[in-house]
C-alpha atoms as a PDB file:
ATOM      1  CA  UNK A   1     -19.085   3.714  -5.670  1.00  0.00           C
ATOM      2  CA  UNK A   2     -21.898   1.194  -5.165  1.00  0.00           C
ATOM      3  CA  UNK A   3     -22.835  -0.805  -2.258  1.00  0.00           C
ATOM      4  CA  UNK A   4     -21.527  -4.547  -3.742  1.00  0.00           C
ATOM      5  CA  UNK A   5     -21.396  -7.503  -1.177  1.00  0.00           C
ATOM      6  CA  UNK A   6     -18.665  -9.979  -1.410  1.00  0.00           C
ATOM      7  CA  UNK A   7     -18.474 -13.732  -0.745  1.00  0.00           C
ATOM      8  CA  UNK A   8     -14.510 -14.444  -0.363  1.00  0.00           C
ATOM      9  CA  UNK A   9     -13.170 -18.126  -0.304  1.00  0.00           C
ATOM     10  CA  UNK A  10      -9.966 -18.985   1.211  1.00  0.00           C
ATOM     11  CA  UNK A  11      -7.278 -21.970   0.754  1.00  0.00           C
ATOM     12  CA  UNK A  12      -5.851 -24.043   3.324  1.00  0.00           C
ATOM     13  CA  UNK A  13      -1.905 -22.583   2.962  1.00  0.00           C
ATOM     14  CA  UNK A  14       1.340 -24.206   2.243  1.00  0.00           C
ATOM     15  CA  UNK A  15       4.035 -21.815   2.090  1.00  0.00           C
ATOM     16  CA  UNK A  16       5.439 -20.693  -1.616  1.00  0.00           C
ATOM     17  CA  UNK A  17       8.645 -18.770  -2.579  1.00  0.00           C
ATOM     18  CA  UNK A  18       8.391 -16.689  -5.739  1.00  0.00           C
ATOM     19  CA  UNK A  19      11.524 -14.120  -6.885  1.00  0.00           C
ATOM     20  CA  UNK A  20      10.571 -10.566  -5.536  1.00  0.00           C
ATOM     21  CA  UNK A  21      13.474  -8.437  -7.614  1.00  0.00           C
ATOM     22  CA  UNK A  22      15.701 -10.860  -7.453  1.00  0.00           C
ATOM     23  CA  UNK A  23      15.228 -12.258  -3.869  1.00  0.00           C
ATOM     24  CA  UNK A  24      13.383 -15.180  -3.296  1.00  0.00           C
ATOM     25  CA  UNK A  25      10.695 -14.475  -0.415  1.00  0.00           C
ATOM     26  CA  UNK A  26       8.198 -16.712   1.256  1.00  0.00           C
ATOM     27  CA  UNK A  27       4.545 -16.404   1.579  1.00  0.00           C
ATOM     28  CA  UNK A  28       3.355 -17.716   4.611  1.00  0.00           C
ATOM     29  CA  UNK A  29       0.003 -18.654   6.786  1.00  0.00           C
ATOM     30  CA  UNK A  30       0.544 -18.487   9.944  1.00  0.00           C
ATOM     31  CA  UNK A  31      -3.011 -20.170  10.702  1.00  0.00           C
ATOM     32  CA  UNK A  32      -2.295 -22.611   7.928  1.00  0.00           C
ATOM     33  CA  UNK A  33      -4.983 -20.810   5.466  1.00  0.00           C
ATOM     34  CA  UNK A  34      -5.732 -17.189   3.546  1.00  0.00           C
ATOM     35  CA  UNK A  35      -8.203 -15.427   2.290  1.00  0.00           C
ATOM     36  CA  UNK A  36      -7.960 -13.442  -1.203  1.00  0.00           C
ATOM     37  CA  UNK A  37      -8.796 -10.779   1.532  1.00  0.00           C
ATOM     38  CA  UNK A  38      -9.535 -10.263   4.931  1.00  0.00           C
ATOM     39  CA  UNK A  39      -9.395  -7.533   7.667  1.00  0.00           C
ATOM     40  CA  UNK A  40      -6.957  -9.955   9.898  1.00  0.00           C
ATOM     41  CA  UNK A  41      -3.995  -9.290   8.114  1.00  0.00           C
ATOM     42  CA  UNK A  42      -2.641 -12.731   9.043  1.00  0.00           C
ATOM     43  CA  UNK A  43      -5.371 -14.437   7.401  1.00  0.00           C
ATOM     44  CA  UNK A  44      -4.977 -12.348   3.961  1.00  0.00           C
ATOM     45  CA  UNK A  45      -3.071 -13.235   0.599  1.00  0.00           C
ATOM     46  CA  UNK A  46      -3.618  -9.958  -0.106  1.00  0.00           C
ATOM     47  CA  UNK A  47      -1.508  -8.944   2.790  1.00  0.00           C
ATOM     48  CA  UNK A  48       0.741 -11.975   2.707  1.00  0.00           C
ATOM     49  CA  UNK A  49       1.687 -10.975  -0.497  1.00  0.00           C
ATOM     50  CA  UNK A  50       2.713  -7.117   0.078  1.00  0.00           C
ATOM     51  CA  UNK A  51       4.426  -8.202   2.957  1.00  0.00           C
ATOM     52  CA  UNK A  52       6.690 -10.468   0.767  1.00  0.00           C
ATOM     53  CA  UNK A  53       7.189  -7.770  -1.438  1.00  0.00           C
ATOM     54  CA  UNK A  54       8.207  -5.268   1.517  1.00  0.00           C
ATOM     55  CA  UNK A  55      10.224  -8.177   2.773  1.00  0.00           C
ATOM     56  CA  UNK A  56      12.444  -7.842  -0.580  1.00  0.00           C
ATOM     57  CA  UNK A  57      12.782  -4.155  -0.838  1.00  0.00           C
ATOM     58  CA  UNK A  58       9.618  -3.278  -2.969  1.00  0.00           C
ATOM     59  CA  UNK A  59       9.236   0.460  -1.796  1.00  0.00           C
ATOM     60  CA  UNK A  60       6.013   0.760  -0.501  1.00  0.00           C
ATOM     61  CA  UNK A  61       4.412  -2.295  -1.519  1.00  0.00           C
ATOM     62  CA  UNK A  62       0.677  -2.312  -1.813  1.00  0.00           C
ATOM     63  CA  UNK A  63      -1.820  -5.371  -2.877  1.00  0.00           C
ATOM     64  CA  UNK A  64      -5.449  -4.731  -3.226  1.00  0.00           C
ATOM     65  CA  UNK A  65      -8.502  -5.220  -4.873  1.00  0.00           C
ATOM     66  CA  UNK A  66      -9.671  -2.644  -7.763  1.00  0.00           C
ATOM     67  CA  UNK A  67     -12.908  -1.085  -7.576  1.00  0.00           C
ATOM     68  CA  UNK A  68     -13.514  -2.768 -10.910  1.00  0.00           C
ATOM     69  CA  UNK A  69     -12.573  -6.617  -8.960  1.00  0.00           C
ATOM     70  CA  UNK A  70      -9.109  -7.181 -10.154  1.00  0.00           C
ATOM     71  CA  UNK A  71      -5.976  -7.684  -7.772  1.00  0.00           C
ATOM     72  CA  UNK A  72      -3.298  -5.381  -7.998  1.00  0.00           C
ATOM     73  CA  UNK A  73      -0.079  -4.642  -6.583  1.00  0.00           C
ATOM     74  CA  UNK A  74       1.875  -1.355  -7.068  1.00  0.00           C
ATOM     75  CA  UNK A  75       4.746   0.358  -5.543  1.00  0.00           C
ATOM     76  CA  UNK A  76       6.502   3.872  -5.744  1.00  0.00           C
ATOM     77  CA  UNK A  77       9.575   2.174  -8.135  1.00  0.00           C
ATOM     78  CA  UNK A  78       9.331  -0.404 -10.688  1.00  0.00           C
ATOM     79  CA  UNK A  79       9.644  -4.201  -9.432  1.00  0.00           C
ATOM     80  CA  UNK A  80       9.573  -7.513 -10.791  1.00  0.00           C
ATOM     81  CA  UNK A  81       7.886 -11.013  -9.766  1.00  0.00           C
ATOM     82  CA  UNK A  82       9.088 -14.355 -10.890  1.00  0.00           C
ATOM     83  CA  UNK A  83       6.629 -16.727 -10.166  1.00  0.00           C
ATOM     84  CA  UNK A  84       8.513 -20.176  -9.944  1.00  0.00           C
ATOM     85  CA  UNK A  85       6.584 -22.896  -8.383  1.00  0.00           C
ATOM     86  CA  UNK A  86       4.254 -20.557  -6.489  1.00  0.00           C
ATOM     87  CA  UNK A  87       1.501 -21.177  -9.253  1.00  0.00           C
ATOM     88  CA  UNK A  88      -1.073 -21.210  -6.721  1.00  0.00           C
ATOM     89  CA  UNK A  89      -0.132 -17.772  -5.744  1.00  0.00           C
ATOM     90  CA  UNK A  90      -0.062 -16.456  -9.353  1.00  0.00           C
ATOM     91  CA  UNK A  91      -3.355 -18.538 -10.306  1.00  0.00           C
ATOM     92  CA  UNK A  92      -5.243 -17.561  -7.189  1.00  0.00           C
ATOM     93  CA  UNK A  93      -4.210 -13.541  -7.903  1.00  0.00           C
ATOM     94  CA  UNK A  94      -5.482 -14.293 -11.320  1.00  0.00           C
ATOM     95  CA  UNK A  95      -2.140 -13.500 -12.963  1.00  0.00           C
ATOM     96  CA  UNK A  96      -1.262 -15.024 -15.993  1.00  0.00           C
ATOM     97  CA  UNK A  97       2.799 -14.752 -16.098  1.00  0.00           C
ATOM     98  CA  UNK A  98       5.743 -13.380 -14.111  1.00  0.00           C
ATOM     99  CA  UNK A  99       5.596  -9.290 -13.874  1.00  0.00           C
ATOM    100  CA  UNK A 100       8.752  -7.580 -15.227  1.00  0.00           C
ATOM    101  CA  UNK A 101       9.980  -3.864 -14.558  1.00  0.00           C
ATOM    102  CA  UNK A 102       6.496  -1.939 -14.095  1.00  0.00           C
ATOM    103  CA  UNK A 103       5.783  -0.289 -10.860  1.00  0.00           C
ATOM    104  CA  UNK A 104       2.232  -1.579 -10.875  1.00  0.00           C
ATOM    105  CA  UNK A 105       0.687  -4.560 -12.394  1.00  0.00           C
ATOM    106  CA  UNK A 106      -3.129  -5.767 -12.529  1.00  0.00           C
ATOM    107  CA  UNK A 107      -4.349  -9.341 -12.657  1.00  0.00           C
ATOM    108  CA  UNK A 108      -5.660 -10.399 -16.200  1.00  0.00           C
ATOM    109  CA  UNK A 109      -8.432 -12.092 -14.692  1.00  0.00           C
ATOM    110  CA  UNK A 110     -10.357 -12.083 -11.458  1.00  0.00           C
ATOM    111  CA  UNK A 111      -9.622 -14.299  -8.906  1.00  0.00           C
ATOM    112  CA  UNK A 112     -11.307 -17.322  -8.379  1.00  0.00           C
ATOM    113  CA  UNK A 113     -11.588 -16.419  -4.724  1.00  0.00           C
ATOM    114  CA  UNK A 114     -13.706 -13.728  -4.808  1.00  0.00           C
ATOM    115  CA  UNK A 115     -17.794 -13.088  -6.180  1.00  0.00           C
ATOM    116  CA  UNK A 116     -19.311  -9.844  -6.002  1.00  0.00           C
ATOM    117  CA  UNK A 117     -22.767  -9.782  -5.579  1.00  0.00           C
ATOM    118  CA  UNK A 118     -23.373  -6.146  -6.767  1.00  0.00           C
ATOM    119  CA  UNK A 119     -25.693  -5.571  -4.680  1.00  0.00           C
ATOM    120  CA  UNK A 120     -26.680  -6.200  -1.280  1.00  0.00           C
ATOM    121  CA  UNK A 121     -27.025 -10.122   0.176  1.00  0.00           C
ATOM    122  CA  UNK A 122     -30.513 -10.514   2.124  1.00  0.00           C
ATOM    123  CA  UNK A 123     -29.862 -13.339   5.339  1.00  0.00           C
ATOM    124  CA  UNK A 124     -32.980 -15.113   5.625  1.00  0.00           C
ATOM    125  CA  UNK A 125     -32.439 -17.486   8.712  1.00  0.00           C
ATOM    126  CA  UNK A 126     -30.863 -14.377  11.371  1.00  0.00           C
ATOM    127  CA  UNK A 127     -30.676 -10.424  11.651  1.00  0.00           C
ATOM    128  CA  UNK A 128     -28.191  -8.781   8.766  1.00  0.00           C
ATOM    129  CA  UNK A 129     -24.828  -8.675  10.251  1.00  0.00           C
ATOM    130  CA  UNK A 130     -24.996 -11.887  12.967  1.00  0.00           C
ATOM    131  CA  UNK A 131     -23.198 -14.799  11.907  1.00  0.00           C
ATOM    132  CA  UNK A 132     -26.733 -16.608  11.399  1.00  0.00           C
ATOM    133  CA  UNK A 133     -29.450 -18.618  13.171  1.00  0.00           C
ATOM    134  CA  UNK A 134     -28.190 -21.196  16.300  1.00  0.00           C
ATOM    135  CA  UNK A 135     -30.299 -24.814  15.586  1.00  0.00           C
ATOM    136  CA  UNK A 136     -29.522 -27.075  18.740  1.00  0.00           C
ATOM    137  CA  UNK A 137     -28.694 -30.762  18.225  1.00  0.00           C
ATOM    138  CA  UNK A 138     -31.144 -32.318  20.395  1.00  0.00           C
ATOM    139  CA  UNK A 139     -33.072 -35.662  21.067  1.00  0.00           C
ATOM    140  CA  UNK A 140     -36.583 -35.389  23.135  1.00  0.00           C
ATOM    141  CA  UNK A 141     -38.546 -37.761  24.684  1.00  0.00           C
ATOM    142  CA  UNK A 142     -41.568 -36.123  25.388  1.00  0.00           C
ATOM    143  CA  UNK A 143     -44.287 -37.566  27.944  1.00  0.00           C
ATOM    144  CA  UNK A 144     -47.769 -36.768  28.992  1.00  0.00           C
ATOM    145  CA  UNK A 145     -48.510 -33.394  30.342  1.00  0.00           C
ATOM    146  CA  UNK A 146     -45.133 -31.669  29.019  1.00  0.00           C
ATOM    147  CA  UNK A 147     -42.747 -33.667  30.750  1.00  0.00           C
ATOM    148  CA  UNK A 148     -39.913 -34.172  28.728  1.00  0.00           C
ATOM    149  CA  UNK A 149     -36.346 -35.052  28.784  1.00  0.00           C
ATOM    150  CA  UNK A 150     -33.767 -33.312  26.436  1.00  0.00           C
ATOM    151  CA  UNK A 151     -30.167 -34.235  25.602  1.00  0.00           C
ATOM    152  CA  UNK A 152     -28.272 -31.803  23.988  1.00  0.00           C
ATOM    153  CA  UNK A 153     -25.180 -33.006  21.803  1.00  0.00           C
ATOM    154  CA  UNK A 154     -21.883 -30.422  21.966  1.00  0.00           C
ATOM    155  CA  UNK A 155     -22.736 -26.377  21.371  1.00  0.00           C
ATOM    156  CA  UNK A 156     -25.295 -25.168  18.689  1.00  0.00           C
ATOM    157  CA  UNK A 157     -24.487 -24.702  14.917  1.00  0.00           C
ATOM    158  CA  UNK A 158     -24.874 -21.616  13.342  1.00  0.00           C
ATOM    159  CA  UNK A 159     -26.629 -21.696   9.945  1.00  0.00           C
ATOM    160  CA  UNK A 160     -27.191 -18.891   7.498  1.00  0.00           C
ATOM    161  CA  UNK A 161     -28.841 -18.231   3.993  1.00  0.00           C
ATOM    162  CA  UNK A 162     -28.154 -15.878   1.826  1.00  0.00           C
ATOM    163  CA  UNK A 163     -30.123 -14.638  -1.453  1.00  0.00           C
ATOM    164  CA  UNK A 164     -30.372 -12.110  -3.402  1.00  0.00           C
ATOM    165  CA  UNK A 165     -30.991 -11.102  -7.681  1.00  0.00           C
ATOM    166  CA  UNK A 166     -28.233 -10.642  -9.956  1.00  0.00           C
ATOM    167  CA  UNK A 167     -27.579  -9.352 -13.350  1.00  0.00           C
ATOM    168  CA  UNK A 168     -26.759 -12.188 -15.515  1.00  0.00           C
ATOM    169  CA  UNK A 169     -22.891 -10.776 -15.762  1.00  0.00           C
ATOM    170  CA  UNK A 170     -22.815 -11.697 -11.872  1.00  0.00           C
ATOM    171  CA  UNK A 171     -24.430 -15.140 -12.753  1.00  0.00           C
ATOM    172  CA  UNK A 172     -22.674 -16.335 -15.870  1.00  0.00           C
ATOM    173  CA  UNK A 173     -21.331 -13.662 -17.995  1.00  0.00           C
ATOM    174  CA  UNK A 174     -20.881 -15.764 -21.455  1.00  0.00           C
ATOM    175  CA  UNK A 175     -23.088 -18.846 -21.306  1.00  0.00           C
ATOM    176  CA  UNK A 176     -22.072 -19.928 -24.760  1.00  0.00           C
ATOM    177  CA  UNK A 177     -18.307 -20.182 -22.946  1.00  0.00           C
ATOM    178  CA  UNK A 178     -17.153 -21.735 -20.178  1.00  0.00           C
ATOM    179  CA  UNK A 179     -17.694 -20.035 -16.715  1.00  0.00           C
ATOM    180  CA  UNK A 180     -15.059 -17.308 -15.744  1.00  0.00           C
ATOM    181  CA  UNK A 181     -13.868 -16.180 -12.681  1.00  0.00           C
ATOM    182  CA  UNK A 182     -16.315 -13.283 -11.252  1.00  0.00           C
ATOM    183  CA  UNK A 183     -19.582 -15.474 -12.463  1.00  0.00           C
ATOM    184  CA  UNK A 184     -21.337 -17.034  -9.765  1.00  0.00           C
ATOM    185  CA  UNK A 185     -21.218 -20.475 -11.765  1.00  0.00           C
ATOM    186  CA  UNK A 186     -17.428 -20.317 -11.247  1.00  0.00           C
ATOM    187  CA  UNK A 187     -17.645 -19.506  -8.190  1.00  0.00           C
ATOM    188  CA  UNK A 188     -19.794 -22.354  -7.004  1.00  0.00           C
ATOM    189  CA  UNK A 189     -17.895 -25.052  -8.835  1.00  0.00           C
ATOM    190  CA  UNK A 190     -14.625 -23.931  -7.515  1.00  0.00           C
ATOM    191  CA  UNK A 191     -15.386 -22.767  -4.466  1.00  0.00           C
ATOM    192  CA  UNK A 192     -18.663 -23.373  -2.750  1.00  0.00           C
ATOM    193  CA  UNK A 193     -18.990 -26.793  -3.914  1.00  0.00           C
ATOM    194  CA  UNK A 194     -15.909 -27.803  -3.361  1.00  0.00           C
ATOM    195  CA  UNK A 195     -16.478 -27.029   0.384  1.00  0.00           C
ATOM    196  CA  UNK A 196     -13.773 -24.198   0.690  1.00  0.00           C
ATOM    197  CA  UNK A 197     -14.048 -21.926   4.123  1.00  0.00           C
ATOM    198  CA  UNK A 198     -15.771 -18.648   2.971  1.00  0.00           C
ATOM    199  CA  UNK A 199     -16.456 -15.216   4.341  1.00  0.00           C
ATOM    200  CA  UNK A 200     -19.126 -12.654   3.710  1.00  0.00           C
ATOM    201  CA  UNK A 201     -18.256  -8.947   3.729  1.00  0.00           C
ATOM    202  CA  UNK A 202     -21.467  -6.536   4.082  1.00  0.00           C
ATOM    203  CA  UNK A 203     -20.798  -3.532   2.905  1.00  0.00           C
ATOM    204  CA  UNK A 204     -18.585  -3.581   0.606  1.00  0.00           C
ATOM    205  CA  UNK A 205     -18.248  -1.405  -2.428  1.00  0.00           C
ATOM    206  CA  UNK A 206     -17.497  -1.534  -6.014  1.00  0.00           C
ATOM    207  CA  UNK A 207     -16.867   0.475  -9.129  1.00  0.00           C
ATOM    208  CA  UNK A 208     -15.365   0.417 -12.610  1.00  0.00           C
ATOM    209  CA  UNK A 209     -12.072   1.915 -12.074  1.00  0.00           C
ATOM    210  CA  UNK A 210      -9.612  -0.780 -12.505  1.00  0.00           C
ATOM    211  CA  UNK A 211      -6.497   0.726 -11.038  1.00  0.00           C
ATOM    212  CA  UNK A 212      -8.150   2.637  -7.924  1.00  0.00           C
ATOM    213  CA  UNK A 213      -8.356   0.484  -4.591  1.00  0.00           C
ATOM    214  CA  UNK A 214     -12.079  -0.872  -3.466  1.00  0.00           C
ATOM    215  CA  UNK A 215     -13.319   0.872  -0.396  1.00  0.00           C
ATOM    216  CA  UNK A 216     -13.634  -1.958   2.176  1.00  0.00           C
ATOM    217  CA  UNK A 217     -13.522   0.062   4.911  1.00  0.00           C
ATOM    218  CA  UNK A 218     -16.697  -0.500   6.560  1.00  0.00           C
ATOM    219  CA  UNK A 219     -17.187  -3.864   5.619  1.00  0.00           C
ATOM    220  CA  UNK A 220     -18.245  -6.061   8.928  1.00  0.00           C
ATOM    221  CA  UNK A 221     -17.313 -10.081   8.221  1.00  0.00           C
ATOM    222  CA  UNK A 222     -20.034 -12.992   8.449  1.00  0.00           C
ATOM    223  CA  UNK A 223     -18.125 -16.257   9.364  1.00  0.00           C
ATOM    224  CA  UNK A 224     -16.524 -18.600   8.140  1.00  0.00           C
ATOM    225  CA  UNK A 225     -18.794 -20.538   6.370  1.00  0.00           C
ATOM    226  CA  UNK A 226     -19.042 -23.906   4.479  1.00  0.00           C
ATOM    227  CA  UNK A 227     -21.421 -24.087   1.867  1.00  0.00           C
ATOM    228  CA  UNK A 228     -24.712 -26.553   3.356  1.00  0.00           C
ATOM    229  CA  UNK A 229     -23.837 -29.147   0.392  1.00  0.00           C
ATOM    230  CA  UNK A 230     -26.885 -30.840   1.887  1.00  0.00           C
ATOM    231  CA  UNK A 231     -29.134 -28.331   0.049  1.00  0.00           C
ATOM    232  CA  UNK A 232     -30.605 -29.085  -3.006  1.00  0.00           C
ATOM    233  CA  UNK A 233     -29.615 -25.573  -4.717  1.00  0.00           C
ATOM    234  CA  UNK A 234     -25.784 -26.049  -3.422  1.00  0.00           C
ATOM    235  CA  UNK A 235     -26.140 -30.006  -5.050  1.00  0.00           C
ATOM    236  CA  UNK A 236     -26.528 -28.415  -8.382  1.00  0.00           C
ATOM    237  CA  UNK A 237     -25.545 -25.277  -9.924  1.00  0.00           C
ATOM    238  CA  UNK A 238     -28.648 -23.461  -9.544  1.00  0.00           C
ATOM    239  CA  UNK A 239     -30.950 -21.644 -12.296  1.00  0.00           C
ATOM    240  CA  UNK A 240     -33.648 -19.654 -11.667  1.00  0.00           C
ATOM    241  CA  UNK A 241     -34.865 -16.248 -13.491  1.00  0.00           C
ATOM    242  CA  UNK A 242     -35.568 -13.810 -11.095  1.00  0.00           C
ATOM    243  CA  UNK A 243     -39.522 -13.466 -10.715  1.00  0.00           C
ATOM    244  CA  UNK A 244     -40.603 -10.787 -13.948  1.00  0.00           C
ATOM    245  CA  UNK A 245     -37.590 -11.522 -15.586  1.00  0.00           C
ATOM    246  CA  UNK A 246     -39.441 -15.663 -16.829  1.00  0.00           C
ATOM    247  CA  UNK A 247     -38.676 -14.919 -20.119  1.00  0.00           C
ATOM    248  CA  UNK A 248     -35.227 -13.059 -20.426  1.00  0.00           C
ATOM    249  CA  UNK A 249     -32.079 -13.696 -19.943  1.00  0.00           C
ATOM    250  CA  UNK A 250     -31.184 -10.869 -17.702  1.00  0.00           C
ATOM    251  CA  UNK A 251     -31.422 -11.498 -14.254  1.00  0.00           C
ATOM    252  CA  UNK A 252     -31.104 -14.269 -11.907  1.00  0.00           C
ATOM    253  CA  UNK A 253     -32.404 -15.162  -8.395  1.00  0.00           C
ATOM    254  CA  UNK A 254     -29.304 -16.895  -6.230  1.00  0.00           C
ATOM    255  CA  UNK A 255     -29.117 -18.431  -2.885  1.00  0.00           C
ATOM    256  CA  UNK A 256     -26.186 -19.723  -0.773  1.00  0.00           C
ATOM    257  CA  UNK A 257     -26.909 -21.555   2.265  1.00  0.00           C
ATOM    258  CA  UNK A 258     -24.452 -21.868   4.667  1.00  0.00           C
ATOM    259  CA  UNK A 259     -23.078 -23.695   7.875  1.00  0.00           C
ATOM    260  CA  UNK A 260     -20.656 -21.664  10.296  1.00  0.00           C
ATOM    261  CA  UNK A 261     -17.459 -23.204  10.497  1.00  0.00           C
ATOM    262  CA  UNK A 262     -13.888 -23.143  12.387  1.00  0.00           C
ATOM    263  CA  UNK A 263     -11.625 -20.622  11.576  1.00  0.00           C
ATOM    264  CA  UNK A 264      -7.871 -21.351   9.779  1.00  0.00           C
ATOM    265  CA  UNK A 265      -5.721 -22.074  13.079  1.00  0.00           C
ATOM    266  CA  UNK A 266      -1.866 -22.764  13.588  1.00  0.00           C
END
């Protein structure tokens, strides 16, 4: 498998109740948001939603991302999900319908929550794996000879800006249709845009099985983050052909600056 950075966005959480086989079985936030993933389990759909499914008897309940970027959940017997009202659940999972009588079922589409870069991201403003660079909120008055007097407003905030060059499959897979989840034009109207908390995992991996879990093992989190909507490339979806690539359509320089943030709490 290949070295493929993630971005992950999250949702702020209200609890929904699909039908596990038969039993109807919450989904819950403890800190009042999720992640499509995350190593906290408490701050993972991912996990949320295989512990709902252990909750009503699913023998040994897994739900994880594919190497290939699709969720799916399996277990040793066959099972069955009846979505209900908990369409954010099925929409975010990038499901399609309720699952009947398989023992394993992946998502028709990916979800909206997740962009893989497919290759590594490059932080500009701070050393690969810090959160980012700290830019004090001060005012000066500065006199002759170096005397000055500072005021400094609350703690520093952390900024961070991340690039890198994409195929045009990570950018916008069909340009003559409307963005999909997985294309980084989705991705920034839904979730960058619209100001959602994010994550970034280094080290992440992908592949193109689509029924084999993703190694995430030794991915270290950046975060959270808020997209800087204050940037000019965040204000508008950005397009820019990667330098020798002027005249093709095949790859694409991107850049997502970013402001650290609070994390979900109860």
């Amino acid at each position: 498998m290949a070295i493929s950075e993630y971005i992950i966005s999250s949702r702020a959480w209200t609890t929904e109740t699909p039908t596990i086989d038969g039993s109807p079985t919450a989904i819950t936030a403890a800190a009042g948001g999720l992640y499509l993933w995350h190593s906290t389990a408490s701050l993972s759909l991912l996990a949320r939603v295989a512990a709902a499914m252990t909750t009503a008897g699913v023998a040994d309940a897994e739900a994880y991302i594919t190497e290939a970027g699709y969720v799916r959940l399996v277990s040793s017997g066959t099972f069955s999900i009846t979505w209900n009202l908990a369409t954010t659940t099925r929409d975010l999972l990038g499901f399609a319908g309720d699952l009947s009588a398989a023992s394993s079922y992946t998502a028709s589409a990916r979800s909206t929550l997740l962009w893989r870069a497919g290759v590594r991201l490059t932080p500009e403003r701070a050393p690969r794996l810090s959160h980012g660079q700290y830019v004090a909120d001060l005012s000066v008055h500065q006199g002759p000879q170096g005397v000055q007097t500072v005021r400094e407003e609350g703690d520093e905030t952390v900024v961070q800006r991340y690039s890198c060059t994409v195929y045009r499959s990570r950018y916008w897979s069909d340009p003559s249709a409307t963005e999909a989840p997985g294309d980084f034009a989705h991705f920034w109207r839904n979730e960058l845009k619209a100001s959602e908390r994010v994550i970034v995992a280094y080290d992440a991996t992908e592949g193109s099985d689509t029924a084999a879990e993703v190694d995430l093992s030794a991915v270290t989190i950046a975060g959270p983050y808020v997209a800087d909507m204050t940037a000019a490339e965040m204000r508008r979806l950005q397009f820019t052909r990667a330098p020798g690539f002027e005249r093709l359509e095949a790859r694409y320089a991107v850049a997502v600056p970013v402001i650290q943030t609070a994390e979900f709490s109860a």
